[in-house]
PDB file of N, CA and C in Angstrom:
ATOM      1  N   UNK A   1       0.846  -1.179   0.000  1.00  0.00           N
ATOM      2  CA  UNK A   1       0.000   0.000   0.000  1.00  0.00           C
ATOM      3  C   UNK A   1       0.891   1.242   0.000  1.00  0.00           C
ATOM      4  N   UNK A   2       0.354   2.439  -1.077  1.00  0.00           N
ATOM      5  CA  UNK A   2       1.032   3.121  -1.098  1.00  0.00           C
ATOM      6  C   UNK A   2       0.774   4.097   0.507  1.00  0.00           C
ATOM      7  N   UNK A   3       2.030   4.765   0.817  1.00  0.00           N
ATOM      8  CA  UNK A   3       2.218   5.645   1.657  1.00  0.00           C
ATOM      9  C   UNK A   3       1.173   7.252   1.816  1.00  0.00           C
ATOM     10  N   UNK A   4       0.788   7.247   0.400  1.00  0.00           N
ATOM     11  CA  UNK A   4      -0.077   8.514   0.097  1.00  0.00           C
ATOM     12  C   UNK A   4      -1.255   8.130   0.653  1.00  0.00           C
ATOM     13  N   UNK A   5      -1.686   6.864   0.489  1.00  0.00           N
ATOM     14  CA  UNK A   5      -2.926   6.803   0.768  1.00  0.00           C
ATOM     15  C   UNK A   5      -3.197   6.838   2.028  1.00  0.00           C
ATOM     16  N   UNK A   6      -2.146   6.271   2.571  1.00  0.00           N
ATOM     17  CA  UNK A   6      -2.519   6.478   4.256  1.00  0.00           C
ATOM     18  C   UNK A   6      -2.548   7.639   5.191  1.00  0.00           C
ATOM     19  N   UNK A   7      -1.406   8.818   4.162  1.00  0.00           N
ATOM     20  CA  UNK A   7      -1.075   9.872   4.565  1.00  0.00           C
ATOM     21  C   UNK A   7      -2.377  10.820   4.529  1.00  0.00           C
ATOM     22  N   UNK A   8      -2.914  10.008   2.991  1.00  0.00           N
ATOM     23  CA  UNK A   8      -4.208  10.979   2.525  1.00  0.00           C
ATOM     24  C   UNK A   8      -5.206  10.735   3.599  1.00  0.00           C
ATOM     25  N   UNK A   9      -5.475   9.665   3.859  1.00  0.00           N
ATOM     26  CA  UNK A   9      -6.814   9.423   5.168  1.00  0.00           C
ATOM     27  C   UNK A   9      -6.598  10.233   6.301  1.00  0.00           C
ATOM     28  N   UNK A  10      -5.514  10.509   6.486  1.00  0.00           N
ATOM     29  CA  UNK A  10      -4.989  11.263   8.176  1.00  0.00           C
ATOM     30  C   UNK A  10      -5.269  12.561   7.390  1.00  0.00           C
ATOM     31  N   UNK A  11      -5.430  13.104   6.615  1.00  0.00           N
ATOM     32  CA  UNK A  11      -5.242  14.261   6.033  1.00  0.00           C
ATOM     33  C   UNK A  11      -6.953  14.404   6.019  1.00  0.00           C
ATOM     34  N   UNK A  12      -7.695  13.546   5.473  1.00  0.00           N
ATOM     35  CA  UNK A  12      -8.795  14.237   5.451  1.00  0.00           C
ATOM     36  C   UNK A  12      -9.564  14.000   6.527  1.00  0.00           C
ATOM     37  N   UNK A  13      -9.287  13.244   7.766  1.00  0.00           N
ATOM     38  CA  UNK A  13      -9.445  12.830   8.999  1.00  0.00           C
ATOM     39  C   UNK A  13      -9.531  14.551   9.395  1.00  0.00           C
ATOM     40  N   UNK A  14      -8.032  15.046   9.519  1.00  0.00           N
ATOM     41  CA  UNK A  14      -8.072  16.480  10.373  1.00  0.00           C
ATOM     42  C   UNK A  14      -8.704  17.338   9.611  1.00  0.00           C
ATOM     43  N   UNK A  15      -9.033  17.394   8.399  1.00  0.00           N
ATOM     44  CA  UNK A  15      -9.378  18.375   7.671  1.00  0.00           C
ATOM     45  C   UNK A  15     -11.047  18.504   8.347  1.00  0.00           C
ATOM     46  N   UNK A  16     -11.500  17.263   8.407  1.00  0.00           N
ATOM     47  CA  UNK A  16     -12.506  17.256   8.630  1.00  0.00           C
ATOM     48  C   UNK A  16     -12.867  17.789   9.996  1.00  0.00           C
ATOM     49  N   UNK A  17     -12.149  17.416  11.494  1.00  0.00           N
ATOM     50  CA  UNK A  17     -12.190  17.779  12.283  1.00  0.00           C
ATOM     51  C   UNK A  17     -12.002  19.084  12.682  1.00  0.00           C
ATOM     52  N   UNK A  18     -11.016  19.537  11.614  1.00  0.00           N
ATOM     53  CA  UNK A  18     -10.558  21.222  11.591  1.00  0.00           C
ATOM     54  C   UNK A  18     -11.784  21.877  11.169  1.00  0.00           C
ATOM     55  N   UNK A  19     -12.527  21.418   9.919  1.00  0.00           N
ATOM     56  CA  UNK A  19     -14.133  21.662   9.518  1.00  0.00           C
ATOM     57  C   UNK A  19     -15.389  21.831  10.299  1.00  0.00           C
ATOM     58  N   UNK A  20     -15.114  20.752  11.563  1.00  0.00           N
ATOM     59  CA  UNK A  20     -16.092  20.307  12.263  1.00  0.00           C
ATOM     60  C   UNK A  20     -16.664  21.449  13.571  1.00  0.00           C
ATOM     61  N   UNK A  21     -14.599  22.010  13.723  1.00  0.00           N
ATOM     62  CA  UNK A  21     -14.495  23.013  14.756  1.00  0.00           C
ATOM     63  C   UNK A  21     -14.968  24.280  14.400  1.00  0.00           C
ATOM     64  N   UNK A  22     -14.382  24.402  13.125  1.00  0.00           N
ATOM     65  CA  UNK A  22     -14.790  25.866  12.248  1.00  0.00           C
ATOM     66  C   UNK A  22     -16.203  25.915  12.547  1.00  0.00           C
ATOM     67  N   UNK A  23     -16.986  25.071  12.426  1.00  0.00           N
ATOM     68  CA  UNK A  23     -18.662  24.808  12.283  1.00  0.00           C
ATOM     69  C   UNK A  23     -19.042  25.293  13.397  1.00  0.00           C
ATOM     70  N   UNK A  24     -18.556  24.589  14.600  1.00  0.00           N
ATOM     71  CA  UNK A  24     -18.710  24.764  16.155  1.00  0.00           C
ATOM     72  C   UNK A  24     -18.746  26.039  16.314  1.00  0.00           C
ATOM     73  N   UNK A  25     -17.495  26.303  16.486  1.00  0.00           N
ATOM     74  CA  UNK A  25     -17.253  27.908  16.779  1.00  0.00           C
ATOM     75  C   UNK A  25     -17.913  29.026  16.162  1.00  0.00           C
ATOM     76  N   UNK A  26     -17.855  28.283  14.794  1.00  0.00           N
ATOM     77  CA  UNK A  26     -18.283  30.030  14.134  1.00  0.00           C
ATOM     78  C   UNK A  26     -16.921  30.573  13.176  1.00  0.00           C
ATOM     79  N   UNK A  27     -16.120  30.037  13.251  1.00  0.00           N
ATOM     80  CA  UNK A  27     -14.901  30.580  12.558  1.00  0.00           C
ATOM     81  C   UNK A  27     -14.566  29.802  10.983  1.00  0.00           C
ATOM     82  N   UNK A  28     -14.887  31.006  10.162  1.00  0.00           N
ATOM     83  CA  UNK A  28     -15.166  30.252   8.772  1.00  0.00           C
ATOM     84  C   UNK A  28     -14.149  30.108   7.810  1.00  0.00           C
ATOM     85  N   UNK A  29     -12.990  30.705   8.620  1.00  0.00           N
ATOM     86  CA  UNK A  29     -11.699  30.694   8.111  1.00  0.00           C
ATOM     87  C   UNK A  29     -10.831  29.451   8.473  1.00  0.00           C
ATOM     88  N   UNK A  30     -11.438  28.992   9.816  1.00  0.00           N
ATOM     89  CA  UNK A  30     -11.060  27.439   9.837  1.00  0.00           C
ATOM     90  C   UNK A  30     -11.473  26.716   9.192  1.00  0.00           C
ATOM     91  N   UNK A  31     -13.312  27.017   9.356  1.00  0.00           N
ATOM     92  CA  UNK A  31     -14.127  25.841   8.194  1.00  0.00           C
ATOM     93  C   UNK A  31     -13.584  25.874   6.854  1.00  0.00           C
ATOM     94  N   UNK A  32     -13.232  26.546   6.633  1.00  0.00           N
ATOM     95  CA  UNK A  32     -12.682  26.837   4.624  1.00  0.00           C
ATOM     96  C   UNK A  32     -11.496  26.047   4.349  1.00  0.00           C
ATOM     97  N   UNK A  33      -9.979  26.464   5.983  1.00  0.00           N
ATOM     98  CA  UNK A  33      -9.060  25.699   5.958  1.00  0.00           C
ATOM     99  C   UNK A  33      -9.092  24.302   6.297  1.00  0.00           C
ATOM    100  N   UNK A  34     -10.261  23.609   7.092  1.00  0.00           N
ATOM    101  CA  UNK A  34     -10.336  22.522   6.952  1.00  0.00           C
ATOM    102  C   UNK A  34     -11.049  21.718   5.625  1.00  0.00           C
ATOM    103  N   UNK A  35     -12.187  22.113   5.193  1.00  0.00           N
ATOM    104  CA  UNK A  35     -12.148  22.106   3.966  1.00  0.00           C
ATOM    105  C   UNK A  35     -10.983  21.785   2.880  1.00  0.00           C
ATOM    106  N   UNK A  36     -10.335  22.473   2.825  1.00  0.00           N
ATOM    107  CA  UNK A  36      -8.958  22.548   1.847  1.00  0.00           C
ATOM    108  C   UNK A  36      -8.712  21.610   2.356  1.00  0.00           C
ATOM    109  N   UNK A  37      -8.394  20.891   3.166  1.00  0.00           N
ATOM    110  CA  UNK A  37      -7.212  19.864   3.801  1.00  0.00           C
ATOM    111  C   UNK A  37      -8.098  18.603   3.476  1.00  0.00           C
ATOM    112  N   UNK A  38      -9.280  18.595   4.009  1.00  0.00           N
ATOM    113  CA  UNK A  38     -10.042  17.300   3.536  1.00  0.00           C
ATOM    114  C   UNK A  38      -9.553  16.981   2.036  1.00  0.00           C
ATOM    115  N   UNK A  39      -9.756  17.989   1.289  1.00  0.00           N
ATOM    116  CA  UNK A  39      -9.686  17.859  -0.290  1.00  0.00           C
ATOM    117  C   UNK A  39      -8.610  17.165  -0.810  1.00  0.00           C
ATOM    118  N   UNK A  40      -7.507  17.946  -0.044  1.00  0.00           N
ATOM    119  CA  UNK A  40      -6.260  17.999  -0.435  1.00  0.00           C
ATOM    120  C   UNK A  40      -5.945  16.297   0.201  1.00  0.00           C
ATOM    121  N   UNK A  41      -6.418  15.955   0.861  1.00  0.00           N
ATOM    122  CA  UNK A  41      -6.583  14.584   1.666  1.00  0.00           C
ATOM    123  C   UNK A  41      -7.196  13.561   0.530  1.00  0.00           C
ATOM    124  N   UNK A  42      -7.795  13.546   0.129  1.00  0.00           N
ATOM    125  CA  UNK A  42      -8.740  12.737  -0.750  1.00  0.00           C
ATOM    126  C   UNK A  42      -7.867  12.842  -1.732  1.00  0.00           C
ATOM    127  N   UNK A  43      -7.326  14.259  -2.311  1.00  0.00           N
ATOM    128  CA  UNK A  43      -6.448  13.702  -3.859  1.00  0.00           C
ATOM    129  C   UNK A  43      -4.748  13.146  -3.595  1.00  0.00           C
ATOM    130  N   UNK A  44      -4.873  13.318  -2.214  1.00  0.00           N
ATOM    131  CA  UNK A  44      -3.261  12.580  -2.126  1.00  0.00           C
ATOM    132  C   UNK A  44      -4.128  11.261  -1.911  1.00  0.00           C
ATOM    133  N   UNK A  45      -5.146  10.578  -1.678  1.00  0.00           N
ATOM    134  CA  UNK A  45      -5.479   9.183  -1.329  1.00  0.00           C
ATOM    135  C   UNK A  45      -5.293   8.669  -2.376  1.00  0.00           C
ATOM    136  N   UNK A  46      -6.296   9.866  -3.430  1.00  0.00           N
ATOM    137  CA  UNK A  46      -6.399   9.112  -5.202  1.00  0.00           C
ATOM    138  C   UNK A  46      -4.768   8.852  -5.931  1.00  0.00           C
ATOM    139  N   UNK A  47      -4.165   9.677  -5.508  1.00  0.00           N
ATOM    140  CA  UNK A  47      -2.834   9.621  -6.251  1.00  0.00           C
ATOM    141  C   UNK A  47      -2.151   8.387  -5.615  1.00  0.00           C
ATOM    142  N   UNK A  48      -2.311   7.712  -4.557  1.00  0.00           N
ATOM    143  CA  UNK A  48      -1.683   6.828  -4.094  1.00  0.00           C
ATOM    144  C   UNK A  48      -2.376   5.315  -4.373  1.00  0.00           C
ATOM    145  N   UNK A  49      -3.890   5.426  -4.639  1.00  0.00           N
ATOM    146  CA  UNK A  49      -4.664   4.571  -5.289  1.00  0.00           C
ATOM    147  C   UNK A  49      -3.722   4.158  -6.703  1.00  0.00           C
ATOM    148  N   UNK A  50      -3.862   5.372  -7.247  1.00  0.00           N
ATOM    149  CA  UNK A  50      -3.187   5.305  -8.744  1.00  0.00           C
ATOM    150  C   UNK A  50      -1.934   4.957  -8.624  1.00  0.00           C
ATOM    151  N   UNK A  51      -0.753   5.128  -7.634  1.00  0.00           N
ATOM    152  CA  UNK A  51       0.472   4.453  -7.632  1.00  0.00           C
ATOM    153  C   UNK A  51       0.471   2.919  -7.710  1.00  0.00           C
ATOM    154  N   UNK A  52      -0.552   2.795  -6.708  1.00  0.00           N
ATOM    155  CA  UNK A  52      -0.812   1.473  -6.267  1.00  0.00           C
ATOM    156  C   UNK A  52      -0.749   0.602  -7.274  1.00  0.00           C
ATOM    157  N   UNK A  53      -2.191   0.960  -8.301  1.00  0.00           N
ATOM    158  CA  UNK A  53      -2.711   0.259  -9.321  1.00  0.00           C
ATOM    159  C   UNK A  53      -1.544   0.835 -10.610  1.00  0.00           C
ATOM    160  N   UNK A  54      -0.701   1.331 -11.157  1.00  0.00           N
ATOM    161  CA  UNK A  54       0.407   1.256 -12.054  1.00  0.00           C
ATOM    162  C   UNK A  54       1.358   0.305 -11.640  1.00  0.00           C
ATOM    163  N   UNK A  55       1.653  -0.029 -10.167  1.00  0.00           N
ATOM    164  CA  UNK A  55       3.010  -0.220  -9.826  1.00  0.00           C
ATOM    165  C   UNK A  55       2.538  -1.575  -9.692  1.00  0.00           C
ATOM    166  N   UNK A  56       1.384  -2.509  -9.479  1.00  0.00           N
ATOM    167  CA  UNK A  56       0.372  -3.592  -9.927  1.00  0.00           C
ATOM    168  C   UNK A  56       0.839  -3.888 -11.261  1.00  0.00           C
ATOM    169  N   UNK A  57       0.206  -3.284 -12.549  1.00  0.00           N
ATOM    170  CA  UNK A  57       0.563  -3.305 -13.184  1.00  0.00           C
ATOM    171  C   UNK A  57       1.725  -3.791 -14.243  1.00  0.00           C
ATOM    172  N   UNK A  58       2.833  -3.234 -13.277  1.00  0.00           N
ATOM    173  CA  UNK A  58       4.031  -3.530 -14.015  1.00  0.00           C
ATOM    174  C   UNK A  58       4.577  -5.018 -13.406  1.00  0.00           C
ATOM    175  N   UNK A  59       3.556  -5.078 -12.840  1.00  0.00           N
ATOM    176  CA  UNK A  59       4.164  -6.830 -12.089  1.00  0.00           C
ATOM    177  C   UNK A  59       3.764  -7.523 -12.741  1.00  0.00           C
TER     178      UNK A  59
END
């Protein structure tokens, strides 16, 4: 398993929680920055999906 993908789950784990707080509080500059991080979480998952399945591939 690639490394991205796992990195990516912890990534959209806090993003989300960073989201969750923004929500709580009221602070929409967190919600936005957690946001971003979820995202940014999910396309490092996909990119590590896709390592996965090339590096499959060549076997």
């Amino acid at each position: 398993m690639d490394n991205n993908r796992i990195e990516g789950a912890v990534r959209q784990a806090k993003g989300s929680i960073k989201e969750a707080a923004g929500k709580i509080t009221g602070n929409v500059q967190m919600q936005a920055e957690g946001r971003a991080e979820k995202i940014a979480g999910q396309l490092q998952g996909k990119y590590g999906q896709t390592n996965d399945a090339f590096s499959r591939s060549l076997k």
